[in-house]
PDB file of N, CA and C in Angstrom:
ATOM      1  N   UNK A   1       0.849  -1.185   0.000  1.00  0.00           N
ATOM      2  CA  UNK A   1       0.000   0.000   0.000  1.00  0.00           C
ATOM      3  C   UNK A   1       0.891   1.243   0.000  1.00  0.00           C
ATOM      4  N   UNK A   2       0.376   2.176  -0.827  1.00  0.00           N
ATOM      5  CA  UNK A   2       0.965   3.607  -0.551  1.00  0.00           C
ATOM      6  C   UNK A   2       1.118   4.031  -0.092  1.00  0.00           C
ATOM      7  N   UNK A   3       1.976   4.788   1.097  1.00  0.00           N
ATOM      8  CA  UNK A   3       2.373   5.255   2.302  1.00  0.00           C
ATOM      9  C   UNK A   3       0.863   6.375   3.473  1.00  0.00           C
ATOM     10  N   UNK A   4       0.848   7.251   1.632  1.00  0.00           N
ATOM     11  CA  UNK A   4      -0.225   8.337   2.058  1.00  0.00           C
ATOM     12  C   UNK A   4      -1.750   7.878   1.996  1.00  0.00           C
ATOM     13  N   UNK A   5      -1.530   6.536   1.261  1.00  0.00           N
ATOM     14  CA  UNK A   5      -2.735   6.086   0.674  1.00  0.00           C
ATOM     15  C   UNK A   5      -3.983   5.537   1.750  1.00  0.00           C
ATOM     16  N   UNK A   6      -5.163   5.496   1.959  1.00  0.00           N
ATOM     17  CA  UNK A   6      -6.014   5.515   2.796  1.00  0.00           C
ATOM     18  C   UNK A   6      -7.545   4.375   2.444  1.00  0.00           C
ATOM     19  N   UNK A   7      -7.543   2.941   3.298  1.00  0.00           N
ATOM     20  CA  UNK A   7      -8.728   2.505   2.623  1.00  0.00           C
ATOM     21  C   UNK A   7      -9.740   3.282   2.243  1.00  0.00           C
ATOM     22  N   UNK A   8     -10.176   3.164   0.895  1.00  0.00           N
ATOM     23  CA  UNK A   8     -12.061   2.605   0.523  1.00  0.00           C
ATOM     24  C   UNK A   8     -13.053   2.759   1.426  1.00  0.00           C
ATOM     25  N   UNK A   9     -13.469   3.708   1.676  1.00  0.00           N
ATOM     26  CA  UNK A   9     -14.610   2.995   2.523  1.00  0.00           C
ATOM     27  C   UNK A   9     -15.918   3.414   2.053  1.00  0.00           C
ATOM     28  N   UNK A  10     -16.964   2.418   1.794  1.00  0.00           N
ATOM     29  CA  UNK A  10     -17.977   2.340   0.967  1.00  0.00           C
ATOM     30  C   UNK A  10     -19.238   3.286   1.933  1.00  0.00           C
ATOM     31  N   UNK A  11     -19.821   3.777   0.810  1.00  0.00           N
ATOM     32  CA  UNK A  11     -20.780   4.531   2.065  1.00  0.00           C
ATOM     33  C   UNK A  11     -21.543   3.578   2.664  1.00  0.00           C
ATOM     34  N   UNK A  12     -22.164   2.726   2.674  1.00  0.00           N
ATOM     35  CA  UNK A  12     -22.966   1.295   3.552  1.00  0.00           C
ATOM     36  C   UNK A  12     -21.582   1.182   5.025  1.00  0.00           C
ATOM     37  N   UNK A  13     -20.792   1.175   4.472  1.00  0.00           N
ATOM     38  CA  UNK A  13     -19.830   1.471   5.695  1.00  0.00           C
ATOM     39  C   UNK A  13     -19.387   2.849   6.674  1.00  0.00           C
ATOM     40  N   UNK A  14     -19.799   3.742   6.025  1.00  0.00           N
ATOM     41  CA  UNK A  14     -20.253   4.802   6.432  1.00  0.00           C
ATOM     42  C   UNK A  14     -20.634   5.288   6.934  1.00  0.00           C
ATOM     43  N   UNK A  15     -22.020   4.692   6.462  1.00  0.00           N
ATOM     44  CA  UNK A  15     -23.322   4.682   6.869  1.00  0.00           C
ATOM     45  C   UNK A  15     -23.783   4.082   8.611  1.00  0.00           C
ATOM     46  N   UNK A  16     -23.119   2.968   8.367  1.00  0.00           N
ATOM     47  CA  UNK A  16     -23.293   2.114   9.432  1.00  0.00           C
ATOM     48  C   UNK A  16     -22.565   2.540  10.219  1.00  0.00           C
ATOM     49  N   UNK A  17     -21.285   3.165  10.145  1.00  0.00           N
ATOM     50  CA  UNK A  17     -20.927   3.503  11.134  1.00  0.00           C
ATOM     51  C   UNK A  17     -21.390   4.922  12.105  1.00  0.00           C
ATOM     52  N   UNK A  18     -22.003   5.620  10.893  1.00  0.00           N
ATOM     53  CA  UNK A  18     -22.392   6.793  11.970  1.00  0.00           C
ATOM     54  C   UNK A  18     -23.893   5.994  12.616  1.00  0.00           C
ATOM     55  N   UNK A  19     -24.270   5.486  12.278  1.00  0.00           N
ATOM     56  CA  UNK A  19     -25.637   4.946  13.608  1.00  0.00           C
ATOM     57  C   UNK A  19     -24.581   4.092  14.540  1.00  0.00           C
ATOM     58  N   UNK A  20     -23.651   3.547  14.157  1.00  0.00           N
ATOM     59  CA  UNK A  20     -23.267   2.553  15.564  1.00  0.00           C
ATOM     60  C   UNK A  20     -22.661   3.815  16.340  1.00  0.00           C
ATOM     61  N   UNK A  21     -22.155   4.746  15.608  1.00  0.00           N
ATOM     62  CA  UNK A  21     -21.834   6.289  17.064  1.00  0.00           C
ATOM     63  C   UNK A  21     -22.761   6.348  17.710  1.00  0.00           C
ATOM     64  N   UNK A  22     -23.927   7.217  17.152  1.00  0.00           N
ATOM     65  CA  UNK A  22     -25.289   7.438  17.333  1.00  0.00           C
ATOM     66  C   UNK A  22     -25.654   6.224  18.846  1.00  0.00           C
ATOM     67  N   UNK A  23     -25.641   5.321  18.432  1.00  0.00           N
ATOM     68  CA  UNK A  23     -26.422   4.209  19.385  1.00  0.00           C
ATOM     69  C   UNK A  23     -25.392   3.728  20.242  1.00  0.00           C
ATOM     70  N   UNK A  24     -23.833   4.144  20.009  1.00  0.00           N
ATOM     71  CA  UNK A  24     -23.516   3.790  21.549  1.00  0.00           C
ATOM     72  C   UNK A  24     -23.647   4.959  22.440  1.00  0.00           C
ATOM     73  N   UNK A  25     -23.668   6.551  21.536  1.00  0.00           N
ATOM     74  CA  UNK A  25     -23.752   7.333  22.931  1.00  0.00           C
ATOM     75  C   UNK A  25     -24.776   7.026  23.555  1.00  0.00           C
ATOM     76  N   UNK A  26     -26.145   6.611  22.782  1.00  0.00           N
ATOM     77  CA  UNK A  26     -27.091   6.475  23.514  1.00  0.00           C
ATOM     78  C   UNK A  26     -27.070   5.280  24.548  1.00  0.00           C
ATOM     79  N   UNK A  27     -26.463   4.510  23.949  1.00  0.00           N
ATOM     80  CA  UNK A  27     -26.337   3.435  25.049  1.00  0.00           C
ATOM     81  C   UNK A  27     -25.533   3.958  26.369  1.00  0.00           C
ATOM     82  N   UNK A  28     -24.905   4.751  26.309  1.00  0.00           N
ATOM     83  CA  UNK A  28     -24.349   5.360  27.388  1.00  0.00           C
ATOM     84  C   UNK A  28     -24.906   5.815  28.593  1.00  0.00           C
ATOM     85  N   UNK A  29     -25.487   6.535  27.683  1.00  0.00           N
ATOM     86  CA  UNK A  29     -26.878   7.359  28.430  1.00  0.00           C
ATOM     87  C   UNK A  29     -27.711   6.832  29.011  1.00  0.00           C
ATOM     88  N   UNK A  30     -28.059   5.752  28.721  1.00  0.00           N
ATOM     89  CA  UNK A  30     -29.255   4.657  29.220  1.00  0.00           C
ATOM     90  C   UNK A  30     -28.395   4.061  30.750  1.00  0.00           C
ATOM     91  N   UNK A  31     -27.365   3.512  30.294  1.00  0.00           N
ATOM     92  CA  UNK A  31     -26.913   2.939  30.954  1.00  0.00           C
ATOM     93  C   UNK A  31     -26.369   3.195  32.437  1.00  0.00           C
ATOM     94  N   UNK A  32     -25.759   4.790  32.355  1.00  0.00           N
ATOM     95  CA  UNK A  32     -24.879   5.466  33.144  1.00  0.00           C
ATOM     96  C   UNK A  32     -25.586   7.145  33.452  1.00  0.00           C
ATOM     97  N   UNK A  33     -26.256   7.320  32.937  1.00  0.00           N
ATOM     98  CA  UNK A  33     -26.033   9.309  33.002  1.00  0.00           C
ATOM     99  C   UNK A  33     -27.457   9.496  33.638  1.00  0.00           C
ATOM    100  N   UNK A  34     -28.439   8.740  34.286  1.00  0.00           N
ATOM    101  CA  UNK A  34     -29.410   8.675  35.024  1.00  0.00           C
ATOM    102  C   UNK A  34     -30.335   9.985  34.292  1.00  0.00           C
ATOM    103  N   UNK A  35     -30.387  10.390  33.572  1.00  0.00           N
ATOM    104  CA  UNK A  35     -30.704  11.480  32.262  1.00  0.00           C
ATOM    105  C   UNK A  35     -32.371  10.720  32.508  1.00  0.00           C
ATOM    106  N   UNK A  36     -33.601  11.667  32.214  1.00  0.00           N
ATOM    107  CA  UNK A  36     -34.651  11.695  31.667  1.00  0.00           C
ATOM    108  C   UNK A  36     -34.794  11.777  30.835  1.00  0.00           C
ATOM    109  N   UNK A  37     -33.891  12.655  30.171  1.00  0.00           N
ATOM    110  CA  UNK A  37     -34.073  13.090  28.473  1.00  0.00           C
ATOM    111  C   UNK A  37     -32.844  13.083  27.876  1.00  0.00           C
ATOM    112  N   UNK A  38     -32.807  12.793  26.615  1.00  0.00           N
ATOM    113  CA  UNK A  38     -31.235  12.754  25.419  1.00  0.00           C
ATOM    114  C   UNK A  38     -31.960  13.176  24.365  1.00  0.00           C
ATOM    115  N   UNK A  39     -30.628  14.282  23.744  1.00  0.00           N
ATOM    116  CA  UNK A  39     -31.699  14.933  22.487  1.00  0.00           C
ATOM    117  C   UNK A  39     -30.500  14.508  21.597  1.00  0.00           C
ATOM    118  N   UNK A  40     -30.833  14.016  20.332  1.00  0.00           N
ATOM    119  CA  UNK A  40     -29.502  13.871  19.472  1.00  0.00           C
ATOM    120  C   UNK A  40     -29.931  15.145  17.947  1.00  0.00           C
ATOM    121  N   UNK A  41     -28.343  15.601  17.577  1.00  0.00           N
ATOM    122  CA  UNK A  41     -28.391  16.328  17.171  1.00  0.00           C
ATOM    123  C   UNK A  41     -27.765  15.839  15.630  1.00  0.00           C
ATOM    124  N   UNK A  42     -28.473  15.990  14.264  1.00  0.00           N
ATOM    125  CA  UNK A  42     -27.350  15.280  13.399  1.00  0.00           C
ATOM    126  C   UNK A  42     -27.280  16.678  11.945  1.00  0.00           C
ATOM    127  N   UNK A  43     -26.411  16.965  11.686  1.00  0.00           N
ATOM    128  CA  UNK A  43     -26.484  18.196  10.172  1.00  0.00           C
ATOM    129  C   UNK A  43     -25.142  18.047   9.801  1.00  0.00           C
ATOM    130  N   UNK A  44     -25.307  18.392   8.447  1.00  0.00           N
ATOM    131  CA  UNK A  44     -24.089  17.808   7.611  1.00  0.00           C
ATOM    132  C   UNK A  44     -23.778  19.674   7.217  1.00  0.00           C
ATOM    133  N   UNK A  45     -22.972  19.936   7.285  1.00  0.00           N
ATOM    134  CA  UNK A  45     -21.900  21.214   6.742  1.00  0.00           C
ATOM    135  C   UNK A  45     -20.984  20.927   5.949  1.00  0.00           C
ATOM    136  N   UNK A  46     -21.405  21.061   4.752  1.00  0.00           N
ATOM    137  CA  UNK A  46     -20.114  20.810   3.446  1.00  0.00           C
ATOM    138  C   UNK A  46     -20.109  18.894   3.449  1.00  0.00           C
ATOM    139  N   UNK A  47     -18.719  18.725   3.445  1.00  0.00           N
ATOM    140  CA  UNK A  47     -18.237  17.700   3.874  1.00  0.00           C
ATOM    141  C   UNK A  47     -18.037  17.433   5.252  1.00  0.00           C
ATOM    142  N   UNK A  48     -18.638  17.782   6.535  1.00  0.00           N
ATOM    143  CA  UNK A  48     -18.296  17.373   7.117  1.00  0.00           C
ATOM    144  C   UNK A  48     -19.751  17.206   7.973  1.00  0.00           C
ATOM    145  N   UNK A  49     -20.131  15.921   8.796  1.00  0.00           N
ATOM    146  CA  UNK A  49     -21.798  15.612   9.483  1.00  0.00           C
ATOM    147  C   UNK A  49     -21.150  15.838  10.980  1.00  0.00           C
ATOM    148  N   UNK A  50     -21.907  16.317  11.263  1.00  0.00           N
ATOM    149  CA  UNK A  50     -21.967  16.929  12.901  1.00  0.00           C
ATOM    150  C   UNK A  50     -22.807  16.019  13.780  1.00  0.00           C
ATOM    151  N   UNK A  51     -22.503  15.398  14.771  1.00  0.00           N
ATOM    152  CA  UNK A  51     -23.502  14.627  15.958  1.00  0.00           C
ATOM    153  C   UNK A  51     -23.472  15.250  16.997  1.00  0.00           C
ATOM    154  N   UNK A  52     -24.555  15.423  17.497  1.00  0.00           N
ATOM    155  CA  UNK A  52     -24.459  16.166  19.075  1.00  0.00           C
ATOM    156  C   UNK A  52     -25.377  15.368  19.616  1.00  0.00           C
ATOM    157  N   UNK A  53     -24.570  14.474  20.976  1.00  0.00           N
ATOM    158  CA  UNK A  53     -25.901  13.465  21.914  1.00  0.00           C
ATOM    159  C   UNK A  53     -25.542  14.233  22.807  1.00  0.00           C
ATOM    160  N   UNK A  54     -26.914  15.062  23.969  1.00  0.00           N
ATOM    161  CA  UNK A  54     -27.010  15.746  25.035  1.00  0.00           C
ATOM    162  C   UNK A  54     -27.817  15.188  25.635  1.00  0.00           C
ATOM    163  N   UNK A  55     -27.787  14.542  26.980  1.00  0.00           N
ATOM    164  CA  UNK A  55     -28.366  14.245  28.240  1.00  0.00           C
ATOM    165  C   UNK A  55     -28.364  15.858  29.351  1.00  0.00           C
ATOM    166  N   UNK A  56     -29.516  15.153  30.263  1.00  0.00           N
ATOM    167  CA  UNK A  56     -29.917  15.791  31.471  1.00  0.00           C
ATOM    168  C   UNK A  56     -29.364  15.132  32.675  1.00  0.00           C
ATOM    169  N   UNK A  57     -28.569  14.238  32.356  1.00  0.00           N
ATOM    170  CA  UNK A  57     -28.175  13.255  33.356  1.00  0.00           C
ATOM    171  C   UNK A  57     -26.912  13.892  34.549  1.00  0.00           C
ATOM    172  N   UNK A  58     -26.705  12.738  35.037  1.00  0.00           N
ATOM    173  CA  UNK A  58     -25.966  13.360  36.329  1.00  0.00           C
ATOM    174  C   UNK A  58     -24.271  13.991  36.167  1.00  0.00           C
ATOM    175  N   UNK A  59     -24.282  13.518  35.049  1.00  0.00           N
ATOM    176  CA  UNK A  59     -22.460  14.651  34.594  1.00  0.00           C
ATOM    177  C   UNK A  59     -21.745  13.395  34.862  1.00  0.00           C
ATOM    178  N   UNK A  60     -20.557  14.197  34.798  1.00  0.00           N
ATOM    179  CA  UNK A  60     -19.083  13.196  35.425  1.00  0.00           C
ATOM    180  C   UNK A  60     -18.199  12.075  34.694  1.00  0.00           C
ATOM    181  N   UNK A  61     -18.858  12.141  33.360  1.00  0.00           N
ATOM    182  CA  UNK A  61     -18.310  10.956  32.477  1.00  0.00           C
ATOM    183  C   UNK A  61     -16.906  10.916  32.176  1.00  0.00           C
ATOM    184  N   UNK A  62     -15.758  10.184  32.274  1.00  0.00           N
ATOM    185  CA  UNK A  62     -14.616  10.538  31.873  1.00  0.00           C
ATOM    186  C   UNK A  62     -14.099   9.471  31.089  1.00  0.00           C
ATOM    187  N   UNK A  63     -13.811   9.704  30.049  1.00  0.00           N
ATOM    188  CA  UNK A  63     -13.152   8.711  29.301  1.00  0.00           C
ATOM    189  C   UNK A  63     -11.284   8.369  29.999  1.00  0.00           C
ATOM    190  N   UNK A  64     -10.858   8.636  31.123  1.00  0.00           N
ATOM    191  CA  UNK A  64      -9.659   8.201  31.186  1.00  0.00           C
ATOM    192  C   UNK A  64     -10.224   7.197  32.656  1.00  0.00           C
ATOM    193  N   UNK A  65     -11.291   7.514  33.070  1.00  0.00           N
ATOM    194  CA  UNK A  65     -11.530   6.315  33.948  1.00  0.00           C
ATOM    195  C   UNK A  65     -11.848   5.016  33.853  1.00  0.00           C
ATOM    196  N   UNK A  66     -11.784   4.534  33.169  1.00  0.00           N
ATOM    197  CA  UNK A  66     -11.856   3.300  32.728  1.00  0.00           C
ATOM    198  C   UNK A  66     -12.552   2.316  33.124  1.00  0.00           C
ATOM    199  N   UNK A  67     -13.622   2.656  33.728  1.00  0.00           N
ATOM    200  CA  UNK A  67     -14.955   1.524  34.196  1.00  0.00           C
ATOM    201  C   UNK A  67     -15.333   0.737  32.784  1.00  0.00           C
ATOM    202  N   UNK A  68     -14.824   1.279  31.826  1.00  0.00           N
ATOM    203  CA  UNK A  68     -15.793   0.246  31.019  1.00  0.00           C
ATOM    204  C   UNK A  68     -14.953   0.298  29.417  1.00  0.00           C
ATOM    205  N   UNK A  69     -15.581   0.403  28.410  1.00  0.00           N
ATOM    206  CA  UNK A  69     -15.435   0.499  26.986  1.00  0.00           C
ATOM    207  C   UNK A  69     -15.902   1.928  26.630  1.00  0.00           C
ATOM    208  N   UNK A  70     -17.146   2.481  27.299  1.00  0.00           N
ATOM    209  CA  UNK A  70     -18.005   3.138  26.322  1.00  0.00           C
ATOM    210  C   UNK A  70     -17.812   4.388  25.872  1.00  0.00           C
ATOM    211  N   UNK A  71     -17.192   5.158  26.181  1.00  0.00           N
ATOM    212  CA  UNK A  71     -16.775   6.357  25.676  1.00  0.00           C
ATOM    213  C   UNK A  71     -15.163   5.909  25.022  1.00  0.00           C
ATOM    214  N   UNK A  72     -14.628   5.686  26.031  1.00  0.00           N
ATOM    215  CA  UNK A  72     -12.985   5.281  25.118  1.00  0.00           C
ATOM    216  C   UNK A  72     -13.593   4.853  23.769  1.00  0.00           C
ATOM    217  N   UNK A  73     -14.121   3.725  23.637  1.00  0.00           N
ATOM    218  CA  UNK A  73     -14.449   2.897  22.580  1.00  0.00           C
ATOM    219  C   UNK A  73     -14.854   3.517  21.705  1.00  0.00           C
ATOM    220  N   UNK A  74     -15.569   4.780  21.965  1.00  0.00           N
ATOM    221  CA  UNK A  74     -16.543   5.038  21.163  1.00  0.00           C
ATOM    222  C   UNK A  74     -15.899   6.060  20.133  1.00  0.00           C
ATOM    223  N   UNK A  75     -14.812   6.968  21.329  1.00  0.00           N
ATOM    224  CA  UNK A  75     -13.648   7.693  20.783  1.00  0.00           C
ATOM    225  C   UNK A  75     -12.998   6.659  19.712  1.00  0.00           C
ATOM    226  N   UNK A  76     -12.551   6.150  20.200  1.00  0.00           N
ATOM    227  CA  UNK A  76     -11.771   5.025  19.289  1.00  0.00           C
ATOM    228  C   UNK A  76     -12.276   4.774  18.093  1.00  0.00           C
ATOM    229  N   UNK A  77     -13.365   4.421  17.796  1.00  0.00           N
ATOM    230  CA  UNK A  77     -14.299   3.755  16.870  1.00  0.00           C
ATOM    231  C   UNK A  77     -14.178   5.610  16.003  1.00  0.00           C
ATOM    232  N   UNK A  78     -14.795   6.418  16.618  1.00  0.00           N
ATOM    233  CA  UNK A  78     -14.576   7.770  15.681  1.00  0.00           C
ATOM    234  C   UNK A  78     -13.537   8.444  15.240  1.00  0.00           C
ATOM    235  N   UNK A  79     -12.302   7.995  15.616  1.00  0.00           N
ATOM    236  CA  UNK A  79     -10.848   8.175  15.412  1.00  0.00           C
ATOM    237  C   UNK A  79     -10.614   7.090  14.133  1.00  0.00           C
ATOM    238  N   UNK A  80     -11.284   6.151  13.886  1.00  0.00           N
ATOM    239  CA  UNK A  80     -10.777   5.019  13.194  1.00  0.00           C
ATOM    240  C   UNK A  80     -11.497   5.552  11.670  1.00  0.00           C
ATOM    241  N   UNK A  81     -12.755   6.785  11.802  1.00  0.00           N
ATOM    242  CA  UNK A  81     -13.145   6.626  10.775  1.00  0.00           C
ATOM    243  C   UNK A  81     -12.685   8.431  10.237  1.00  0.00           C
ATOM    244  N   UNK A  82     -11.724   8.693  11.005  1.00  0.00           N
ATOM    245  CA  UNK A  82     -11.147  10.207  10.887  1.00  0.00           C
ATOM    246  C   UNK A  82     -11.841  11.197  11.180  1.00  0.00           C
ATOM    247  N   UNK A  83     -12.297  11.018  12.366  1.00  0.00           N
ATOM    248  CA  UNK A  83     -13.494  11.617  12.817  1.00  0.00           C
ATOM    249  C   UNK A  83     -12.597  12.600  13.755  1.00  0.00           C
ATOM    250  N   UNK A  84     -13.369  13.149  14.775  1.00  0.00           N
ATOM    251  CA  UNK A  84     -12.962  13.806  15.966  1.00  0.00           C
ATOM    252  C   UNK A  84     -14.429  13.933  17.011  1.00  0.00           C
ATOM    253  N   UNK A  85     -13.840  13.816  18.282  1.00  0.00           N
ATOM    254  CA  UNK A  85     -14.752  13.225  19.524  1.00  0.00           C
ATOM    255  C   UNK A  85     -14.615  14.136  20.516  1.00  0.00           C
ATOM    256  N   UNK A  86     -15.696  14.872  21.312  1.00  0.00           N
ATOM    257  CA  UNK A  86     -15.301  15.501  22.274  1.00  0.00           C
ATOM    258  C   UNK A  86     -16.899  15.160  23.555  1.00  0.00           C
ATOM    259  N   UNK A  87     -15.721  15.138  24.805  1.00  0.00           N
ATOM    260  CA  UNK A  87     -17.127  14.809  25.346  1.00  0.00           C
ATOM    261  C   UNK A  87     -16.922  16.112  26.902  1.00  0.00           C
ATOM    262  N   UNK A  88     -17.924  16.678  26.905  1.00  0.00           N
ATOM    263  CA  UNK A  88     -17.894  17.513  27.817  1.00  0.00           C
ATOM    264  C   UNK A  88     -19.130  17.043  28.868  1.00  0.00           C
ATOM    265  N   UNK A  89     -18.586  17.014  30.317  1.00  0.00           N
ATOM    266  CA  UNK A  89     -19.334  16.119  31.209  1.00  0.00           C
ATOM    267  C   UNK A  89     -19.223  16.746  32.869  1.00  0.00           C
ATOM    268  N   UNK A  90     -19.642  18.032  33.245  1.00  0.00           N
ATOM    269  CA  UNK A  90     -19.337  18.254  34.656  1.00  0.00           C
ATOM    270  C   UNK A  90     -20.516  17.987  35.509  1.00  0.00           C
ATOM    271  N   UNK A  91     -19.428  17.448  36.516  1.00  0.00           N
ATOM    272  CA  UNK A  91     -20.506  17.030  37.457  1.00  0.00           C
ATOM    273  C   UNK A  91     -21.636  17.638  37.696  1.00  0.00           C
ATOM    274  N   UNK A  92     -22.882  16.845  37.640  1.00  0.00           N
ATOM    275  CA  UNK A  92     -23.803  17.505  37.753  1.00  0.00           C
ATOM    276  C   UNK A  92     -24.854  17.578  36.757  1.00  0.00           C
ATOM    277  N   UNK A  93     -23.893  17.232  35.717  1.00  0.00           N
ATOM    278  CA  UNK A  93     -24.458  16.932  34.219  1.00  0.00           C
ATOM    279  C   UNK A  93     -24.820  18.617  33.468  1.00  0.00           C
ATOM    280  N   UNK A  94     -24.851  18.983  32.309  1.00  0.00           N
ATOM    281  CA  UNK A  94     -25.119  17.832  31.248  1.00  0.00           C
ATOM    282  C   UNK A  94     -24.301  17.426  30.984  1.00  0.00           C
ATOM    283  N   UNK A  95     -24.046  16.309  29.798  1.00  0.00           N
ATOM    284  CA  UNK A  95     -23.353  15.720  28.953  1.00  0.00           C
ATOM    285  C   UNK A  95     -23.357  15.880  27.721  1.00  0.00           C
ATOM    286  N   UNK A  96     -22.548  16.707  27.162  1.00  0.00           N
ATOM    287  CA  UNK A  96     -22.285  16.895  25.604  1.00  0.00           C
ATOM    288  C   UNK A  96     -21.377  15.759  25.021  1.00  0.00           C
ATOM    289  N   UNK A  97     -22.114  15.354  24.368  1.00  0.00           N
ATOM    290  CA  UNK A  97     -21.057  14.215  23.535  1.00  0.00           C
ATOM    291  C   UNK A  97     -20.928  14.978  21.942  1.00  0.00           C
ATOM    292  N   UNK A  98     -19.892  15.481  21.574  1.00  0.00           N
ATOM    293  CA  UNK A  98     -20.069  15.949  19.782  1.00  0.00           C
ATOM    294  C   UNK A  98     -18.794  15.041  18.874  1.00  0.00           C
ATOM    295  N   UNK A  99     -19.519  14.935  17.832  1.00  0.00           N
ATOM    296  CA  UNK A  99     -18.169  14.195  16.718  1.00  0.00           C
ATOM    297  C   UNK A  99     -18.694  14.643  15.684  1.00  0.00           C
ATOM    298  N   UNK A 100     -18.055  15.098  14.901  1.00  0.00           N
ATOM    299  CA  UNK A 100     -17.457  15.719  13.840  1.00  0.00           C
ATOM    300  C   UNK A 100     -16.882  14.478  12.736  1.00  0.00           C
ATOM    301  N   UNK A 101     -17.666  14.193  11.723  1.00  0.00           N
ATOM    302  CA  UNK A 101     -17.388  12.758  10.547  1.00  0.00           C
ATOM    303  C   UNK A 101     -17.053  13.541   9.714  1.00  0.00           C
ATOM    304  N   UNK A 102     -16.157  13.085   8.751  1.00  0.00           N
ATOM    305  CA  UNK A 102     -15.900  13.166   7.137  1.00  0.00           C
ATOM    306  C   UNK A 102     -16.978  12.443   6.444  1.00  0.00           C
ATOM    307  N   UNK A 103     -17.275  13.659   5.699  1.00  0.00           N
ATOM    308  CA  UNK A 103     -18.610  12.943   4.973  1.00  0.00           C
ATOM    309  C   UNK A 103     -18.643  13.281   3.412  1.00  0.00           C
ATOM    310  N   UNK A 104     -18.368  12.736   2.416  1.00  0.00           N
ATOM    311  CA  UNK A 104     -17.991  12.694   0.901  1.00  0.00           C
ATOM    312  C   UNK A 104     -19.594  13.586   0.745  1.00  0.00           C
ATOM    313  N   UNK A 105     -19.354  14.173  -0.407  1.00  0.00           N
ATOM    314  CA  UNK A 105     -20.409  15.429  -0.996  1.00  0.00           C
ATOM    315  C   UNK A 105     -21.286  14.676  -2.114  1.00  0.00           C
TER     316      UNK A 105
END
């Protein structure tokens, strides 16, 4: 392979991957952020699709604590598709989860 060169990736792969983002923040949320409500946010700008998952939940999420997979992972998983991940979480809540996809025009 070409040094600079970068897989293929088919939009069905794409595709699928922005709902498996989508549905693990939410799984997050369900699971951990004691939240009543999650609003998800999705708009595409140019080439690039915007996600915003926001809970009411209790704050505090940290991806360097390591109870589990679900945010690391999830970082991970959006890093893999050249994405960028940010999760803002103070105690107390809310929880901003945003990622930022490359998205072909």
């Amino acid at each position: 392979m070409w040094p600079h060169a970068r897989p293929l990736r088919s939009a069905s792969t794409r595709r699928f991957n922005r709902e498996l983002i989508v549905s693990e923040a939410l799984t997050n949320v369900v699971k951990h952020a004691r939240a009543s409500r999650a609003d998800v946010t999705v708009e595409r700008f140019g080439e690039t699709l915007l996600v915003v998952v926001a809970d009411d939940g209790a704050g505090g999420a940290d991806l360097a604590a390591g109870g589990g997979t679900g945010l690391a992972g999830l970082a991970q998983r959006v890093a893999s598709v050249d994405g960028t991940f940010s999760c803002r979480s103070p105690a107390g809540g809310p929880t901003v989860v945003t990622v930022e996809l490359p998205c072909a025009p």
